[in-house]
Protein backbone atom coordinates (compact mmCIF):
# COMPACT_ATOMS: atom_id res chain seq x y z
CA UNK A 1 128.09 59.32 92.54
CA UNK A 2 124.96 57.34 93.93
CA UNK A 3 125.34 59.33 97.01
CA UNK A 4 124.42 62.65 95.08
CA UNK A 5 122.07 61.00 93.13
CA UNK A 6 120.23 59.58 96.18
CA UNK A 7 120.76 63.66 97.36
CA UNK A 8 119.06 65.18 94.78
CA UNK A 9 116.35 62.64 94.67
CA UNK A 10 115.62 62.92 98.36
CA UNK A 11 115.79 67.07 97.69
CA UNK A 12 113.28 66.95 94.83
CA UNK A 13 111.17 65.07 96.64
CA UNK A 14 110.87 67.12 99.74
CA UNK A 15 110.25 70.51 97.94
CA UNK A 16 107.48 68.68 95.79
CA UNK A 17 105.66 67.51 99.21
CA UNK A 18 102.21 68.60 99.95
CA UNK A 19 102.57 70.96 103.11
CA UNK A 20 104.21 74.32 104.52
CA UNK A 21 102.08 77.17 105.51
CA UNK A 22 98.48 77.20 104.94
CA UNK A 23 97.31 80.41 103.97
CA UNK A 24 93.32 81.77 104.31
CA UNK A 25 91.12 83.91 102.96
CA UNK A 26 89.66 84.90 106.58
CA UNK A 27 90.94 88.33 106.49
CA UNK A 28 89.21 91.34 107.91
CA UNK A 29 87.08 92.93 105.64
CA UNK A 30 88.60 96.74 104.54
CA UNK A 31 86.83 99.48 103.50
CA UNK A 32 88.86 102.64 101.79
CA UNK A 33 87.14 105.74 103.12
CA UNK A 34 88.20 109.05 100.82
CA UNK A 35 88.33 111.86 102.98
CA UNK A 36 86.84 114.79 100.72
CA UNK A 37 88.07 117.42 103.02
CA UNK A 38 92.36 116.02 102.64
CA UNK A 39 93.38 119.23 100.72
CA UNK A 40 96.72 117.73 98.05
CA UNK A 41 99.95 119.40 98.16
CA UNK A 42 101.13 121.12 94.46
CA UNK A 43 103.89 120.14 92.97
CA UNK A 44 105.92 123.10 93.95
CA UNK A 45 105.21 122.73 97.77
CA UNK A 46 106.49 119.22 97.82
CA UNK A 47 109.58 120.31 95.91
CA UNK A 48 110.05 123.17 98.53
CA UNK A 49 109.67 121.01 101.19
CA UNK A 50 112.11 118.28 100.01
CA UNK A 51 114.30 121.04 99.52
CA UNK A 52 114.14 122.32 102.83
CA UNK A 53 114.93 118.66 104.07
CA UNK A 54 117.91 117.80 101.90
CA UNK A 55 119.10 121.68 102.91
CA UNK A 56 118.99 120.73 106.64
CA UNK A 57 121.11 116.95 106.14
CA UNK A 58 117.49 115.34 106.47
CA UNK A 59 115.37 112.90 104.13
CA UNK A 60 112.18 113.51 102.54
CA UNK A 61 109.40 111.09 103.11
CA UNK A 62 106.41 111.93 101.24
CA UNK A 63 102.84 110.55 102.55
CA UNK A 64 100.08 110.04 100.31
CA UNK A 65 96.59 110.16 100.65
CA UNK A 66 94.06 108.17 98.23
CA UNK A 67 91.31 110.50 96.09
CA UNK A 68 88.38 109.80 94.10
CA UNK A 69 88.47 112.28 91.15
CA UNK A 70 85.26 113.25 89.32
CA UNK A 71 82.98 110.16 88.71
CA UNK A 72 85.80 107.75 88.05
CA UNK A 73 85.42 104.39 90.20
CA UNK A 74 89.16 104.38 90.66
CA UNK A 75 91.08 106.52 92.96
CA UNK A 76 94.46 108.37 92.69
CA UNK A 77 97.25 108.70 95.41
CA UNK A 78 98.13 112.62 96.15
CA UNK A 79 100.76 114.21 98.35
CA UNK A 80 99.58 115.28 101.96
CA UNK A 81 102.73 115.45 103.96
CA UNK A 82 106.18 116.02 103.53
CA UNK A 83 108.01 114.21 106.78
CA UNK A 84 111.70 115.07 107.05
CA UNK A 85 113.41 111.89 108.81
CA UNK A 86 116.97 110.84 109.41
CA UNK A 87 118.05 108.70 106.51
CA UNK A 88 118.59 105.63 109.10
CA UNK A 89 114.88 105.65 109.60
CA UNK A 90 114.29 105.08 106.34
CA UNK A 91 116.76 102.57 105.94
CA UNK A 92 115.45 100.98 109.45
CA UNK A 93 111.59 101.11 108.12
CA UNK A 94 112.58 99.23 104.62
């Protein structure tokens, strides 16, 4: 019994130490340029294409691009690409 209590004393106290991995704030700075000219998929082409993958034993993998829309400081992700990939790439890339 004082053998577990000495464990679990000697286990609180090393995940309450000071220490581990320091962690900065010296990133890179990034900028998010909004290419005006990216023209968005519809709805219906992205189905098609998705479609067309599943059809041919593939898997869809959708890319999105990011767009300012009107005035609004935010920006919204829309559908450039449809990529059709095995499915072990995408399990391989998660």
């Amino acid at each position: 019994m004082k053998t577990l209590i000495l464990f679990s004393a000697v286990f609180l106290a090393a995940c309450s130490s000071v220490g581990g991995t320091k962690y900065t704030t010296d990133a890179a700075p990034q900028t998010l340029f909004i290419d005006p000219s990216v023209q968005a998929l519809s709805r219906q082409e992205v189905i098609q294409a998705s479609k067309e993958c599943i059809a041919g034993d593939m898997q869809p993998m959708i890319i999105y691009g990011k767009r300012r829309i009107g005035n609004a400081n935010t920006s919204s992700d829309i559908p450039v690409e449809v990529l059709c990939t095995t499915k072990w790439d995408i399990i391989r890339k998660l």
